[in-house]
C-alpha atoms as a PDB file:
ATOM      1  CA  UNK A   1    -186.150 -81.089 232.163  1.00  0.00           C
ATOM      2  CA  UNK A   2    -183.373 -79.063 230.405  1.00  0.00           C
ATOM      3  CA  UNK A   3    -181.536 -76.661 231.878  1.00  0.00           C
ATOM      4  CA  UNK A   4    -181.497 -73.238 230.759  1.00  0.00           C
ATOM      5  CA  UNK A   5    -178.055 -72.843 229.018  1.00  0.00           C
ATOM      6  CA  UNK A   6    -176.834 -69.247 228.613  1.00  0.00           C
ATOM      7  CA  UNK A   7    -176.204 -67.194 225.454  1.00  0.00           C
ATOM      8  CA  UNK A   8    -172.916 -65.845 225.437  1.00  0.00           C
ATOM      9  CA  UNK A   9    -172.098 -62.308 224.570  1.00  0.00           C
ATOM     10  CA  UNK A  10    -170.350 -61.296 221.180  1.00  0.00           C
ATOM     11  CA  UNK A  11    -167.477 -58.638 220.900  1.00  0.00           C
ATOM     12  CA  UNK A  12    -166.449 -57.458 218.010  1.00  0.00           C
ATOM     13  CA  UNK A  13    -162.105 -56.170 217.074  1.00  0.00           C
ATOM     14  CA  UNK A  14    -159.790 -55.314 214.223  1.00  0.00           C
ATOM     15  CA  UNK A  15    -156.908 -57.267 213.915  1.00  0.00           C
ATOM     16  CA  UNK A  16    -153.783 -55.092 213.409  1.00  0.00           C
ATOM     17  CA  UNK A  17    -152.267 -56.672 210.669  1.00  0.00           C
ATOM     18  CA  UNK A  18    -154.899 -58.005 208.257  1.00  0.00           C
ATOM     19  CA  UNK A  19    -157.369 -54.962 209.456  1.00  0.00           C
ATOM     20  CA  UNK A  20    -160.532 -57.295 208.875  1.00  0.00           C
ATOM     21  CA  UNK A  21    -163.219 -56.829 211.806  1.00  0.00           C
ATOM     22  CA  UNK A  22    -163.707 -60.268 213.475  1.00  0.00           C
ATOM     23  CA  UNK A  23    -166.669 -60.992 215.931  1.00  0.00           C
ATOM     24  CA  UNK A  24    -165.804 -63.421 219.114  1.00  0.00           C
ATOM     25  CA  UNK A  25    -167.696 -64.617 222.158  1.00  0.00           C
ATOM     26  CA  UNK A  26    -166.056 -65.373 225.405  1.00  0.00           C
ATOM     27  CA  UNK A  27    -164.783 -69.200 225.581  1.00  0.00           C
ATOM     28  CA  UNK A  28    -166.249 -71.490 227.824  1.00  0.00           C
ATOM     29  CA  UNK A  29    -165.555 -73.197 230.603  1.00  0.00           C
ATOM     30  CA  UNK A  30    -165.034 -76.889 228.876  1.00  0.00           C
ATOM     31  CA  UNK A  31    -162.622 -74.901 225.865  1.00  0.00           C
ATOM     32  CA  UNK A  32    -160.678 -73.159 229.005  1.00  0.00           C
ATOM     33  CA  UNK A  33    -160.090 -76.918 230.098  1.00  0.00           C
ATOM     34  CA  UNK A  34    -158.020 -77.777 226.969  1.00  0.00           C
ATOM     35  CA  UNK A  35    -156.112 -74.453 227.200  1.00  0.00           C
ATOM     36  CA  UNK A  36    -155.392 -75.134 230.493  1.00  0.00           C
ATOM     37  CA  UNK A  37    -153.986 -78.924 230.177  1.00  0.00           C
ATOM     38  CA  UNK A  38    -152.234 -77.719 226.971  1.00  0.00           C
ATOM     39  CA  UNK A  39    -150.387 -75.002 229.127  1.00  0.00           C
ATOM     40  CA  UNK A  40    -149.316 -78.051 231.859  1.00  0.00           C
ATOM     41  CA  UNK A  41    -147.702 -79.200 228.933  1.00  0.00           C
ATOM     42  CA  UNK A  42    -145.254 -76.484 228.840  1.00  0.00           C
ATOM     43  CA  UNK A  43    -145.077 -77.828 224.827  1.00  0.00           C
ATOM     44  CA  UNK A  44    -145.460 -74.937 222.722  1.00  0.00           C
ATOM     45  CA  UNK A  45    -146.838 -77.349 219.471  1.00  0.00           C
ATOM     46  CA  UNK A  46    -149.484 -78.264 221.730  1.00  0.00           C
ATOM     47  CA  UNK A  47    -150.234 -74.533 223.006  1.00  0.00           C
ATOM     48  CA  UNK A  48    -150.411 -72.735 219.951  1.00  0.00           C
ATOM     49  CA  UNK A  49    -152.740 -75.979 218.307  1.00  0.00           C
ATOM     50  CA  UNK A  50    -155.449 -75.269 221.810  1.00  0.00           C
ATOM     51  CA  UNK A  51    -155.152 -71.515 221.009  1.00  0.00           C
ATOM     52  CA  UNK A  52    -155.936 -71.945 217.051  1.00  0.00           C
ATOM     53  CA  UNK A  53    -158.438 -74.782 217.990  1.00  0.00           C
ATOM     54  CA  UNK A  54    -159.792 -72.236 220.472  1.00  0.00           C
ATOM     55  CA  UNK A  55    -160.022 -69.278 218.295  1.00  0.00           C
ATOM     56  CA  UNK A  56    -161.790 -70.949 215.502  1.00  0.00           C
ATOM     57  CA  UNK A  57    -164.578 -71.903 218.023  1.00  0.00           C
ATOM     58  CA  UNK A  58    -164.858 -68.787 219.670  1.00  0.00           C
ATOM     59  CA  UNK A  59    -165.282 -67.083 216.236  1.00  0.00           C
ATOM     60  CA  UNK A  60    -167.891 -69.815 214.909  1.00  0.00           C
ATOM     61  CA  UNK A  61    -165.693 -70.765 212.057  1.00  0.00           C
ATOM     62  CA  UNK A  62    -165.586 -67.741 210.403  1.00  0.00           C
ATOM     63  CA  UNK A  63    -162.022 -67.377 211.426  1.00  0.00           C
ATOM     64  CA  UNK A  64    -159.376 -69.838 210.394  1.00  0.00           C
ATOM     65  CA  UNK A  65    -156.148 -69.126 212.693  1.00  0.00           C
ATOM     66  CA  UNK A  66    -153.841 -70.802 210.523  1.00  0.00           C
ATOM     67  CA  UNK A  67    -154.349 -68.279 207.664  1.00  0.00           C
ATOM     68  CA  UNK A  68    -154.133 -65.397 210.320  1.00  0.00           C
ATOM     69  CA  UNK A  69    -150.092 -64.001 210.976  1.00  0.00           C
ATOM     70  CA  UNK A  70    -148.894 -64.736 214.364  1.00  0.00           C
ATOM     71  CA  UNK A  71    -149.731 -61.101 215.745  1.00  0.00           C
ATOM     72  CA  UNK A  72    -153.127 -61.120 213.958  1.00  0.00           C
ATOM     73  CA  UNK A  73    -153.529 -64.704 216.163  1.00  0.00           C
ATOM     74  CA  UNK A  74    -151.945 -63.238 219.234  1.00  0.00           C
ATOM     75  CA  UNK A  75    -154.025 -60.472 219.175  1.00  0.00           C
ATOM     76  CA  UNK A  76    -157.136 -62.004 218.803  1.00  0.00           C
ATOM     77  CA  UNK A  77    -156.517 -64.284 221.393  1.00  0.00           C
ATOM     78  CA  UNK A  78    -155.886 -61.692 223.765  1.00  0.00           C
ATOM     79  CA  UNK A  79    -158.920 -59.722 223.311  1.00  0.00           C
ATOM     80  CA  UNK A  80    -160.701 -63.189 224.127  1.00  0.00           C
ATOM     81  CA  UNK A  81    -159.024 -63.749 227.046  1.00  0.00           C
ATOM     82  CA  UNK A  82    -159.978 -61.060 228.170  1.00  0.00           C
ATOM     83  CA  UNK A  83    -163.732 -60.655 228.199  1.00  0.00           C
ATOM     84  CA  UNK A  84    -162.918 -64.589 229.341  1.00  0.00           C
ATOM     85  CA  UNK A  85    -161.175 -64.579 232.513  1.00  0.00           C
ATOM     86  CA  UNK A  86    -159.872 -61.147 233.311  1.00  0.00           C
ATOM     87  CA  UNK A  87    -157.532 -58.496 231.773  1.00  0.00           C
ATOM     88  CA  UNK A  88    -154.695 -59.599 233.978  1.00  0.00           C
ATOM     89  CA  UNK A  89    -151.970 -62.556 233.643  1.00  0.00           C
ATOM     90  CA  UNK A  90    -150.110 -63.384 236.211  1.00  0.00           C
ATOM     91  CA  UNK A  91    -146.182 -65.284 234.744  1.00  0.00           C
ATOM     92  CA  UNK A  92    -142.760 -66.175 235.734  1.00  0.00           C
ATOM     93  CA  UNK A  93    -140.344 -63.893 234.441  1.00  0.00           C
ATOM     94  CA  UNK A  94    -136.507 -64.438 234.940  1.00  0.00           C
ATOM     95  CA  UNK A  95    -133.897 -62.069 236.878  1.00  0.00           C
ATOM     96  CA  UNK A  96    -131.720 -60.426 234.114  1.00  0.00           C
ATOM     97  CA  UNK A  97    -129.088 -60.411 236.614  1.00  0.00           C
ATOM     98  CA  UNK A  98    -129.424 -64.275 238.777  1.00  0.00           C
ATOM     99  CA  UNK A  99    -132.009 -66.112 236.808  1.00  0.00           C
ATOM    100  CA  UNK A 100    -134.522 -66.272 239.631  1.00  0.00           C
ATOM    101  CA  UNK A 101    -138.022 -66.405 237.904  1.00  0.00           C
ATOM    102  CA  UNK A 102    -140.381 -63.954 239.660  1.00  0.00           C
ATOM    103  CA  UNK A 103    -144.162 -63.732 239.468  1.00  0.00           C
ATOM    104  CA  UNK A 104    -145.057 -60.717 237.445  1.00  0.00           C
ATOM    105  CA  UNK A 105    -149.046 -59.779 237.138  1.00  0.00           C
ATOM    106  CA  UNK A 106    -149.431 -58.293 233.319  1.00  0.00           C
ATOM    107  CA  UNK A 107    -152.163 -56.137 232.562  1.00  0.00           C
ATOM    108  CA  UNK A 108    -153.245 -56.983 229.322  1.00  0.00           C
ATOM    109  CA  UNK A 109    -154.318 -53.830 227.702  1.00  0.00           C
ATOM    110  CA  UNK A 110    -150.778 -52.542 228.364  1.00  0.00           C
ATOM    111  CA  UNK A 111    -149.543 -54.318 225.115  1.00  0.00           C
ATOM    112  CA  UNK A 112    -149.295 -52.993 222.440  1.00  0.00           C
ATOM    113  CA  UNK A 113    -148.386 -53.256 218.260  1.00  0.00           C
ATOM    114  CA  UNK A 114    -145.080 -52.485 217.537  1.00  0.00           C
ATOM    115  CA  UNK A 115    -143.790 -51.391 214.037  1.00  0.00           C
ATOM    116  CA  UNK A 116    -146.702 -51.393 210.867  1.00  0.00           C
ATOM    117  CA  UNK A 117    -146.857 -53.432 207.839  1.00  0.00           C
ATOM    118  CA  UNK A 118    -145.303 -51.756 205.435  1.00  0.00           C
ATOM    119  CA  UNK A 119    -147.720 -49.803 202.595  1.00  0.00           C
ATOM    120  CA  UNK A 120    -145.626 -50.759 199.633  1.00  0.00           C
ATOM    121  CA  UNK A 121    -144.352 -54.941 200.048  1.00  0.00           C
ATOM    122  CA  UNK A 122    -142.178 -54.624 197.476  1.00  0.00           C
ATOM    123  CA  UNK A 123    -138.524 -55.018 197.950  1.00  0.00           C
ATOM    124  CA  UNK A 124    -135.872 -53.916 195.384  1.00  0.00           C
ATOM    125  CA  UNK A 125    -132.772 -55.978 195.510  1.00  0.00           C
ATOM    126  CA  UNK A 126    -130.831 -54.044 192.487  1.00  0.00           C
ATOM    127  CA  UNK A 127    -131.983 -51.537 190.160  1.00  0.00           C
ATOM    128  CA  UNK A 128    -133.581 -54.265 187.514  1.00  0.00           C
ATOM    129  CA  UNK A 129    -134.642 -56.910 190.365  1.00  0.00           C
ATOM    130  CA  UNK A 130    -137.124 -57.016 192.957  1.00  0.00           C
ATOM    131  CA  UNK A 131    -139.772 -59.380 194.818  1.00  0.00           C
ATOM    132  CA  UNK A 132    -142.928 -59.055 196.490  1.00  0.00           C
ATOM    133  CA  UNK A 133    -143.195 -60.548 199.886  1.00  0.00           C
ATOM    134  CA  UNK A 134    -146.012 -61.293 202.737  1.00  0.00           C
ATOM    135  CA  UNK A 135    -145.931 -61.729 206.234  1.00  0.00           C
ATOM    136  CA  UNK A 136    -146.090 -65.336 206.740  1.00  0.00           C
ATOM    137  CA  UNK A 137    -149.485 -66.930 208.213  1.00  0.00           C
ATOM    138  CA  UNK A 138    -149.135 -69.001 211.342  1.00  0.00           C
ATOM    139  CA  UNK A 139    -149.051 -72.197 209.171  1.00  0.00           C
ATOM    140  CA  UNK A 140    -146.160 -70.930 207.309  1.00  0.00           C
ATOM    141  CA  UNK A 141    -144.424 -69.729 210.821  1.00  0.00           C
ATOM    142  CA  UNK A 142    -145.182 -73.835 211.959  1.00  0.00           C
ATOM    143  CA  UNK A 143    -143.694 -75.570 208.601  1.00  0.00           C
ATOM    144  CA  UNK A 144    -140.413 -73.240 208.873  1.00  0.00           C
ATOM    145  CA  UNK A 145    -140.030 -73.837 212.900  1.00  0.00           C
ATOM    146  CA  UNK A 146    -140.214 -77.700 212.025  1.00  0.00           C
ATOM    147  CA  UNK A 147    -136.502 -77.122 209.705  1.00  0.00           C
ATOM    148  CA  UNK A 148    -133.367 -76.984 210.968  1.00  0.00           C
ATOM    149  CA  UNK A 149    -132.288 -73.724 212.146  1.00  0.00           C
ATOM    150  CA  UNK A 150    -129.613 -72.912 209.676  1.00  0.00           C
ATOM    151  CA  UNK A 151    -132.463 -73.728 207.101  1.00  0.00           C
ATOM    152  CA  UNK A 152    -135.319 -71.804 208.791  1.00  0.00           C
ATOM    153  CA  UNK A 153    -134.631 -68.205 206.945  1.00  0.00           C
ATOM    154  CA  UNK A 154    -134.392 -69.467 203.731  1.00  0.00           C
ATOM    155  CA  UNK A 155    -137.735 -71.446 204.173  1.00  0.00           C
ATOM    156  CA  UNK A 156    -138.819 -68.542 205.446  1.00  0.00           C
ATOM    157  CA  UNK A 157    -138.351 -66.320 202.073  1.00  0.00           C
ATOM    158  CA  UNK A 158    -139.514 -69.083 200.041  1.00  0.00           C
ATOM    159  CA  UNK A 159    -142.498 -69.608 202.153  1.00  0.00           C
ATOM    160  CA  UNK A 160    -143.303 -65.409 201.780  1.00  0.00           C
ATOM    161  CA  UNK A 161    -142.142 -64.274 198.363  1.00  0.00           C
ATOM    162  CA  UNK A 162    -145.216 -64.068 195.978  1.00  0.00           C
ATOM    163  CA  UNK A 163    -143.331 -62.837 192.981  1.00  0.00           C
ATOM    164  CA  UNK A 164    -140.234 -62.120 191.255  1.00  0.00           C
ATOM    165  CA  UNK A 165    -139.969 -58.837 188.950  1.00  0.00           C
ATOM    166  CA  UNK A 166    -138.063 -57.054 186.553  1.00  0.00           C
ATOM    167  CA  UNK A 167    -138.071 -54.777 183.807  1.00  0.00           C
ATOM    168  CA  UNK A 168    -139.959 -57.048 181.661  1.00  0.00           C
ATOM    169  CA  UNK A 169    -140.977 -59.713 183.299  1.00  0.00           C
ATOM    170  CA  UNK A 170    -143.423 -60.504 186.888  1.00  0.00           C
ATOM    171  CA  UNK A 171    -142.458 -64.337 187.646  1.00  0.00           C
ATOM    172  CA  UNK A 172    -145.164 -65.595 189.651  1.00  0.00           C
ATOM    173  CA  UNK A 173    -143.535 -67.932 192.608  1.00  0.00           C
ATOM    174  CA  UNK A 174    -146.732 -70.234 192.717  1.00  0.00           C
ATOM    175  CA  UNK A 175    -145.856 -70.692 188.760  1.00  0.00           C
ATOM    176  CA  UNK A 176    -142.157 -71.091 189.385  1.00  0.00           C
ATOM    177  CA  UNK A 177    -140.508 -74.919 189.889  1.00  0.00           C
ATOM    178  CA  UNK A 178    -139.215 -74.834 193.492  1.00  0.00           C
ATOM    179  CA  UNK A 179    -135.742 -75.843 192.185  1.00  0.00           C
ATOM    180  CA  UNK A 180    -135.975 -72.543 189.989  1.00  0.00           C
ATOM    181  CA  UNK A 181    -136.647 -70.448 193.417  1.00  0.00           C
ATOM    182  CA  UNK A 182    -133.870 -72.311 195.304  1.00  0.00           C
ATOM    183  CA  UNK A 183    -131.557 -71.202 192.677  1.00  0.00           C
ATOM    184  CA  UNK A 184    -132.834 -67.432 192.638  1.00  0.00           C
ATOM    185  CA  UNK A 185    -132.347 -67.292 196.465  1.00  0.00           C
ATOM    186  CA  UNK A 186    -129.194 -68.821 196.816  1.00  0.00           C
ATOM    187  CA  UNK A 187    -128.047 -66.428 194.104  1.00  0.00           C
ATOM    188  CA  UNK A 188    -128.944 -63.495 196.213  1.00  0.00           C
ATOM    189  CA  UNK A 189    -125.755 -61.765 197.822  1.00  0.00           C
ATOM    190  CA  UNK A 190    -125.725 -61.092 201.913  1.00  0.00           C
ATOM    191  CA  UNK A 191    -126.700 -57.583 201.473  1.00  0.00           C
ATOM    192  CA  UNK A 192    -129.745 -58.703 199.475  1.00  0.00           C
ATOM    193  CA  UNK A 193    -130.464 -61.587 201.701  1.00  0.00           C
ATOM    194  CA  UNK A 194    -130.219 -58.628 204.611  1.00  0.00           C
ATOM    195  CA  UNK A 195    -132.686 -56.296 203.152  1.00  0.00           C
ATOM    196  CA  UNK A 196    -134.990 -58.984 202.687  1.00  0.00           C
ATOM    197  CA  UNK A 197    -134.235 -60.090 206.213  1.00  0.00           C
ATOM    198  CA  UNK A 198    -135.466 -56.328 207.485  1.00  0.00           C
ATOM    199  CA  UNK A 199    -138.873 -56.673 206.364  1.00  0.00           C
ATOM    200  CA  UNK A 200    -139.458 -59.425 208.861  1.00  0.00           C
ATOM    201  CA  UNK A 201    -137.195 -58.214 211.614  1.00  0.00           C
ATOM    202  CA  UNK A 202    -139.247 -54.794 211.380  1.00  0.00           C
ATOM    203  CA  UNK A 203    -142.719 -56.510 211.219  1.00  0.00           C
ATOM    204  CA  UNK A 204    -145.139 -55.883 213.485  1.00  0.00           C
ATOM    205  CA  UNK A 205    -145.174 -57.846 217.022  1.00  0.00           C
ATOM    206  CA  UNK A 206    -146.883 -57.416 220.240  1.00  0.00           C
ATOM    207  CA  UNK A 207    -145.021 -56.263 222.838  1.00  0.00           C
ATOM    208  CA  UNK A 208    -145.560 -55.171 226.677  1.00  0.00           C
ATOM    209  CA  UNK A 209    -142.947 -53.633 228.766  1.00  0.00           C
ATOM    210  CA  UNK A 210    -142.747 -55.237 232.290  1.00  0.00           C
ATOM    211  CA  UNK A 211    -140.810 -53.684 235.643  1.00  0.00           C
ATOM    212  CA  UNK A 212    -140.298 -56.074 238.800  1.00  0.00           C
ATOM    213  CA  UNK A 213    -138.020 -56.742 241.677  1.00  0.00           C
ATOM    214  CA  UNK A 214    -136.213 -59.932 241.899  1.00  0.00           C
ATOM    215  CA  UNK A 215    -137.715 -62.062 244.935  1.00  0.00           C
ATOM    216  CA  UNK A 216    -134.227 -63.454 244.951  1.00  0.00           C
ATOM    217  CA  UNK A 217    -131.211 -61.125 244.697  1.00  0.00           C
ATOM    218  CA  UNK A 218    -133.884 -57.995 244.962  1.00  0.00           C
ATOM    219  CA  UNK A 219    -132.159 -56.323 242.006  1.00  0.00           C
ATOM    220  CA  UNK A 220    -134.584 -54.404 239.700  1.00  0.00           C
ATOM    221  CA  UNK A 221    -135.165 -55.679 236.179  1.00  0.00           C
ATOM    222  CA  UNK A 222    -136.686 -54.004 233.024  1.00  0.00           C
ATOM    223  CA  UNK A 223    -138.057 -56.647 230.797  1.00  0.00           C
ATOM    224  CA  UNK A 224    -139.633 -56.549 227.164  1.00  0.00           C
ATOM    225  CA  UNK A 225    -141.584 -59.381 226.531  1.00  0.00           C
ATOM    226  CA  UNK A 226    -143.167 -60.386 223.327  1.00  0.00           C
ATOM    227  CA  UNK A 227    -144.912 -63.724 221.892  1.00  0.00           C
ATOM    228  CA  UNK A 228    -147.613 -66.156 222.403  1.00  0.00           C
ATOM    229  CA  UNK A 229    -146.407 -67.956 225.791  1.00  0.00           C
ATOM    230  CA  UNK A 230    -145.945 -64.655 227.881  1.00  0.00           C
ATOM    231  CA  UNK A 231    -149.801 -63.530 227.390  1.00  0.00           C
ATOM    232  CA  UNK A 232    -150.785 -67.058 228.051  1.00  0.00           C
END
């Protein structure tokens, strides 16, 4: 005879970037498995693949993390781990001052979005010139992390600029040649490259503010913490 296997409950958000309502359901015990072996990995490829992996099953695949930005992703898998296993995260967090890591116990609804998305995404880089831009989607964020480092802002831009304007013309970047949008960025002065540079740096991000003693020297530390592996 078959056991009775339980319905799980659905919860409903709005992610803060995109601002589309997404219904979830709690993950399950087998799908907290995977997370769990993917966190013993300490490899952050293989933590943010469980988390996408786990997000698209928790939402019936009517989410698809890769086309979600990273806060949109973060935050979503927050408010699942939550009805999951508990508002609270207990991590390691080093000593400012020694470099002792301490355990710290997060409450999760204590982060919080920091900075908006912008109304107008339109960035003027003279008085003729401009682009439009987008935050990039988490598989935009993984192809640039793969480049070198002194390559990763410029495949950044080129990854996020959907077109190129002036007082005639709107050049559409998925019509441009990429050789034609290397040229156009590496034509752009620092002060352009800067301003363009601001509208990620000001993005929104999750952040939680943390306060803790250090279990080694005992010096008190003040700690902001953003990103994926400190709400793990």
């Amino acid at each position: 005879m078959a056991l009775p296997i339980q319905a799980a409950p659905k919860y409903k958000t709005v992610l803060p970037v995109s601002k589309k309502t997404v219904e979830y359901r709690p993950f399950l015990v087998k799908e907290q498995k995977i997370l769990l072996i993917a966190q013993e990995t300490e490899d952050q490829e293989q933590i943010v693949s469980s988390v996408k992996n786990l997000l698209l099953s928790v939402t019936e695949g009517e989410v698809d993390p890769n086309n979600l930005t990273a806060v949109d992703m973060e935050w979503l898998f927050l408010k699942v781990r939550a009805v999951s296993i508990g508002e609270s995260s207990k991590i390691s967090v080093k000593c400012g001052h020694c470099d002792f890591s301490t355990p710290v116990e997060l409450d999760l609804n204590d982060v919080v979005v920091e900075g908006e998305v912008p109304e107008d995404n339109r960035i003027m880089l003279s008085d003729i010139v401009g682009v439009k831009v987008s935050l990039p989607t988490m598989t935009v964020l993984e192809k640039v992390s793969s480049l070198p480092q002194s390559e990763q802002l410029f495949g950044l831009l080129k990854s996020s600029i959907e077109m190129i304007f002036d007082q005639e013309n709107v050049y559409y970047v998925s019509e441009i040649e990429p050789e034609d949008l290397d040229d156009f960025i590496d034509s752009l002065t620092f002060q352009q490259l800067s301003n363009l540079g601001e509208y990620f740096d000001n993005a929104p991000r999750l952040v939680i503010d943390v306060s803790f003693q250090c279990g080694d020297c005992g010096k008190q530390n003040t700690k902001e913490l953003q990103g994926l592996q400190n709400f793990f």
